[in-house]
Protein backbone atom coordinates (compact mmCIF):
# COMPACT_ATOMS: atom_id res chain seq x y z
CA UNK A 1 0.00 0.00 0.00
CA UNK A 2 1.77 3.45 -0.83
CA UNK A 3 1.83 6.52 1.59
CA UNK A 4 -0.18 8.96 1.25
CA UNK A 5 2.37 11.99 2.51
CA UNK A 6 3.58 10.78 5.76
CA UNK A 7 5.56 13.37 7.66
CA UNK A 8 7.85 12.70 10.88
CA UNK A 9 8.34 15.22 13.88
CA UNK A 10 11.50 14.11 14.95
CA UNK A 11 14.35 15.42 17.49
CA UNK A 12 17.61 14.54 18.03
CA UNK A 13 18.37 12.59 21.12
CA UNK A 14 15.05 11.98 21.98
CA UNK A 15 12.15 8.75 22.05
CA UNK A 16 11.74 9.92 18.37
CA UNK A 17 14.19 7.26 17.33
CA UNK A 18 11.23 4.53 17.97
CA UNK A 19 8.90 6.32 15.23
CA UNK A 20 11.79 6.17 12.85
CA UNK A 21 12.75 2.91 13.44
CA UNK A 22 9.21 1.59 12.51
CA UNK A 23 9.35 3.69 9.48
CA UNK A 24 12.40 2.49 8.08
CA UNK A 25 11.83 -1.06 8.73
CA UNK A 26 8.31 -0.40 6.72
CA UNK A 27 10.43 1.19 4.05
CA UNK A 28 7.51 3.40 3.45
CA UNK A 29 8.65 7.18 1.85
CA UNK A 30 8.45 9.37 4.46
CA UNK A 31 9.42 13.07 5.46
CA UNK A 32 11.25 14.55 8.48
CA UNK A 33 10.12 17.92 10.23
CA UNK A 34 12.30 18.80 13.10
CA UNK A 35 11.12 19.85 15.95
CA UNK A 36 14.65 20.29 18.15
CA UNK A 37 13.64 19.57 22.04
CA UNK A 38 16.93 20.81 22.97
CA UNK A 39 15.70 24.44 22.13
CA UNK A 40 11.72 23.94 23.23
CA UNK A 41 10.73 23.67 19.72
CA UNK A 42 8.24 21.10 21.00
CA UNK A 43 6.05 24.23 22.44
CA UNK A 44 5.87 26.12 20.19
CA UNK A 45 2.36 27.07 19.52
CA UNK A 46 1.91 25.53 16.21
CA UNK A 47 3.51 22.56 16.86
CA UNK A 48 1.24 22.48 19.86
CA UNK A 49 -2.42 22.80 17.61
CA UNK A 50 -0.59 18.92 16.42
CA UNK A 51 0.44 17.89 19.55
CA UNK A 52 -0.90 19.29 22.46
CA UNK A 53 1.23 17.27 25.01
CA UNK A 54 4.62 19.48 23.39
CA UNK A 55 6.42 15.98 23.36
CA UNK A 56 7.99 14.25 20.05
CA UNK A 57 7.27 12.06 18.12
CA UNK A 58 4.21 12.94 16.17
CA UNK A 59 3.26 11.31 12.74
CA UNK A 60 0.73 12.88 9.95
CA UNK A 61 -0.09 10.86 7.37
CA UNK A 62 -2.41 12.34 4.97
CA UNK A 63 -5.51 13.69 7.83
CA UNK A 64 -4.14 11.53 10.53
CA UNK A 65 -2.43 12.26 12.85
CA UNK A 66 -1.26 10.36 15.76
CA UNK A 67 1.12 10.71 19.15
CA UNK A 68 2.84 8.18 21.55
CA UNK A 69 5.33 5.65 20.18
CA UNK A 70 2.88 2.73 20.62
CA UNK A 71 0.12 4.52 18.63
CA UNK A 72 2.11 5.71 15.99
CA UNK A 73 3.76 1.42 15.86
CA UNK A 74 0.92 0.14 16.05
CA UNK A 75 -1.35 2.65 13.59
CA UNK A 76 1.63 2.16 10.68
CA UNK A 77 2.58 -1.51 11.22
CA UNK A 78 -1.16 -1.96 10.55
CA UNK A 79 -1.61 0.48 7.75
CA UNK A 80 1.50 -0.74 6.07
CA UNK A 81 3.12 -4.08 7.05
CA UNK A 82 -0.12 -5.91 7.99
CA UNK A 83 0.34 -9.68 7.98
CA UNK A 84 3.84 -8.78 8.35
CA UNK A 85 5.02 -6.45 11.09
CA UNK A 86 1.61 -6.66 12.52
CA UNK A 87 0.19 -10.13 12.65
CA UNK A 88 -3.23 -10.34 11.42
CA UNK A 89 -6.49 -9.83 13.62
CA UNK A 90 -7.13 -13.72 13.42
CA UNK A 91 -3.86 -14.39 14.28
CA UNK A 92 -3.47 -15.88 17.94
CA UNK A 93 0.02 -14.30 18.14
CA UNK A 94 -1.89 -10.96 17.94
CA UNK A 95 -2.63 -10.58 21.75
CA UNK A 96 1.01 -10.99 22.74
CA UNK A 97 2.09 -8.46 20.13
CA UNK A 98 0.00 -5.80 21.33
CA UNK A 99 0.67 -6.64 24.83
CA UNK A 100 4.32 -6.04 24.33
CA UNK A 101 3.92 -2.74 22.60
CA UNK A 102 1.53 -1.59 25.71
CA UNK A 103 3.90 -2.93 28.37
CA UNK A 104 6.80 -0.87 27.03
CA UNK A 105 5.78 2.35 28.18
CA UNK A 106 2.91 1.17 30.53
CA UNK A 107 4.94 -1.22 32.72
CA UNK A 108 9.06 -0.81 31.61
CA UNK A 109 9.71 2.87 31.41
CA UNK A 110 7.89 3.77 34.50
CA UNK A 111 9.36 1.23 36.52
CA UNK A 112 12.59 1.57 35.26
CA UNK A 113 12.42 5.51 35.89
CA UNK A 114 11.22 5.23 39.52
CA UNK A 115 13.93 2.15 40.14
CA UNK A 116 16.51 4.58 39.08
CA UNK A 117 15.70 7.41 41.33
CA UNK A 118 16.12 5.17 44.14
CA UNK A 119 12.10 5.41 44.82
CA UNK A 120 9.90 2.08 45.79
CA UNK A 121 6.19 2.47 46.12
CA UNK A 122 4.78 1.32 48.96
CA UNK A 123 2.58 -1.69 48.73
CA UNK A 124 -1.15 0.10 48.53
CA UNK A 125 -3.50 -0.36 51.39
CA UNK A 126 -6.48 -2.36 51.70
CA UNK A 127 -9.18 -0.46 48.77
CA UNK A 128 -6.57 0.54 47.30
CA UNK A 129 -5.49 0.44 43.27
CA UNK A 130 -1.91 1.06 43.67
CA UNK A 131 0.57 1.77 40.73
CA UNK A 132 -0.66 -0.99 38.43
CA UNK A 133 2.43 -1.11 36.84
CA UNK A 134 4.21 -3.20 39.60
CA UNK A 135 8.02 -3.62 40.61
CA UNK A 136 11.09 -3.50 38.82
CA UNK A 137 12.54 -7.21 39.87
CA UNK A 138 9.34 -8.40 38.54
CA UNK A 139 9.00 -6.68 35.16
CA UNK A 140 12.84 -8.02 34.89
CA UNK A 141 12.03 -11.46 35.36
CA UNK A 142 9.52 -11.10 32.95
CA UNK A 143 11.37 -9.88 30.11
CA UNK A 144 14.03 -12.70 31.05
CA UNK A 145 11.81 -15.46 30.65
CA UNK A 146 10.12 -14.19 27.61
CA UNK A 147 13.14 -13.37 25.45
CA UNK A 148 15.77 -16.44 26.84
CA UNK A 149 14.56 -18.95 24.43
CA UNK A 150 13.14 -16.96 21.15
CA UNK A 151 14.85 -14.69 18.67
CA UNK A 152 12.43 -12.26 18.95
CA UNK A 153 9.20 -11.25 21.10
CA UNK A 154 6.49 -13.30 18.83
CA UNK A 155 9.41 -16.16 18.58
CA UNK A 156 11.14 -16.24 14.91
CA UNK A 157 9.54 -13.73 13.01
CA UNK A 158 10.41 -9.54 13.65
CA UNK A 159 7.23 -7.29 14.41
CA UNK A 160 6.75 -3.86 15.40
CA UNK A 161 6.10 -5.15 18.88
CA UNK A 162 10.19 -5.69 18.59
CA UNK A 163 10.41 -2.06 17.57
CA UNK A 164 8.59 -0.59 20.36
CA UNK A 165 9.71 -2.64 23.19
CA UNK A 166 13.27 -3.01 21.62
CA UNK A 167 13.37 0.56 21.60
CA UNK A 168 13.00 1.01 25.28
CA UNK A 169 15.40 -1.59 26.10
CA UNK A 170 18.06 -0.46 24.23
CA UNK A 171 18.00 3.08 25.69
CA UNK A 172 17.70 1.52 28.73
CA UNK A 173 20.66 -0.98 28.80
CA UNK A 174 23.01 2.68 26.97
CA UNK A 175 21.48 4.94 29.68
CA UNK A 176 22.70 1.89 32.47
CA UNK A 177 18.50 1.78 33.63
CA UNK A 178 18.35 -2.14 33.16
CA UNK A 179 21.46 -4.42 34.16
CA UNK A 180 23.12 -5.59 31.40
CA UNK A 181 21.70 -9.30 31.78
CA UNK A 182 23.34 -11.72 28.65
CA UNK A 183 19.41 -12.57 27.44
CA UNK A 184 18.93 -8.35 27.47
CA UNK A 185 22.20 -7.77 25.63
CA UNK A 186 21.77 -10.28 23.26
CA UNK A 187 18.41 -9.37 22.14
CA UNK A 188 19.48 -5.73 22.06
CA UNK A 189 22.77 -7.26 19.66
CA UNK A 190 20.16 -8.77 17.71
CA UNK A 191 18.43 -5.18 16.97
CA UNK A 192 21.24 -2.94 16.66
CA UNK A 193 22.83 -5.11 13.92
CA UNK A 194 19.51 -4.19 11.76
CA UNK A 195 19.85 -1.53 9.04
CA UNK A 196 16.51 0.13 9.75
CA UNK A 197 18.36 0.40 12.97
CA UNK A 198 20.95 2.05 12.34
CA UNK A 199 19.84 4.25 10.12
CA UNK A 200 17.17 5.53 12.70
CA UNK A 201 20.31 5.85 15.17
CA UNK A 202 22.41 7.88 13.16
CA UNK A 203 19.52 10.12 12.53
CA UNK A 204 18.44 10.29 16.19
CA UNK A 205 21.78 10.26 17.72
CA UNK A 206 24.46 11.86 14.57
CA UNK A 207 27.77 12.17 15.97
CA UNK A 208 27.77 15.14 15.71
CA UNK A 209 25.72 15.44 19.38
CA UNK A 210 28.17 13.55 21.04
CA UNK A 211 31.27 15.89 19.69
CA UNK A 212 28.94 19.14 20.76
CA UNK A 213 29.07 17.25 23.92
């Protein structure tokens, strides 16, 4: 299916790099706005009227327009690698994919932010909801057992699942926010060695930042 005019809002050195990655590995055309975070390009008023939040990535293609890194995986692995990047509706593998796109930002970045501020939650009190989002040990042992005997989230084949989630562990395991356990660094070897990859890397993070640096 061709694009109908898809435009990124990237940023260096920022979560952008997950929106970019999916677009690559689509190999979809695709245009990059820049809005720089660095300078609070992100709120500027008419960046706001497309995202309201001020935060980056957002993705237009033709009238839509959509925010958060698991939307935007989700809404293009659909629209243009269905059956392939996105397993189908009647697929039984379907559940687990979207699960791990949710769980990336739902369960690992929160718990891995509050873990590395030092802060624990206290277990909530009777009537009580509590985080929902649970500890850090446990979300560990979970990605441990999932990814020590497959290739890849789903088992064999890539998705977009490995995108979003893959994403968040590999700026986790660079920025030292997950220990670097052998099945973690293997899985993240097994990304990084993509081209889609890498060419979403070097846009996201040119060396030029570092040498600024």
């Amino acid at each position: 299916m061709a694009a109908r005019g898809i435009t990124l809002y990237h940023s260096p050195a920022s979560r952008a790099f997950t929106a970019y990655w999916m677009l690559e590995e689509l190999g979809v055309p695709f245009r990059v706005e820049t809005v720089d975070i660095r300078k609070g390009e992100q709120k500027a008023p008419e960046y706001l009227k497309l995202n309201p939040a001020g935060k980056v990535p957002t993705l237009v293609d033709g009238e839509a327009v959509i925010a958060e890194n698991p939307a935007i995986c989700i809404y293009l692995a659909d629209r243009y690698g269905y059956g392939t990047l996105a397993p189908k509706i009647e697929d039984p593998r379907r559940g687990a994919y979207l699960k791990w796109i949710v769980y990336s930002t739902s369960v690992v970045e929160p718990v891995r932010a509050l873990h590395s501020a030092g802060v624990r939650l206290p277990p909530p009190k009777r009537g009580e909801f509590g985080s929902g989002f649970g500890e850090f040990d446990d979300m560990l042992r979970v990605l441990r057992e999932t990814l020590s005997n497959r290739r890849y989230l789903l088992g064999g084949e890539f998705s977009a699942a490995d995108v979003m989630l893959g994403s968040v562990i590999s700026m986790s395991l660079y920025d030292k926010e997950l220990p670097e356990d052998p099945v973690l660094v293997d899985y993240n070897a097994r990304l990084t060695c993509r081209e889609a990859y890498q060419r979403a890397a070097d846009a996201t993070w040119p060396k030029w930042l570092f040498e600024a640096g």
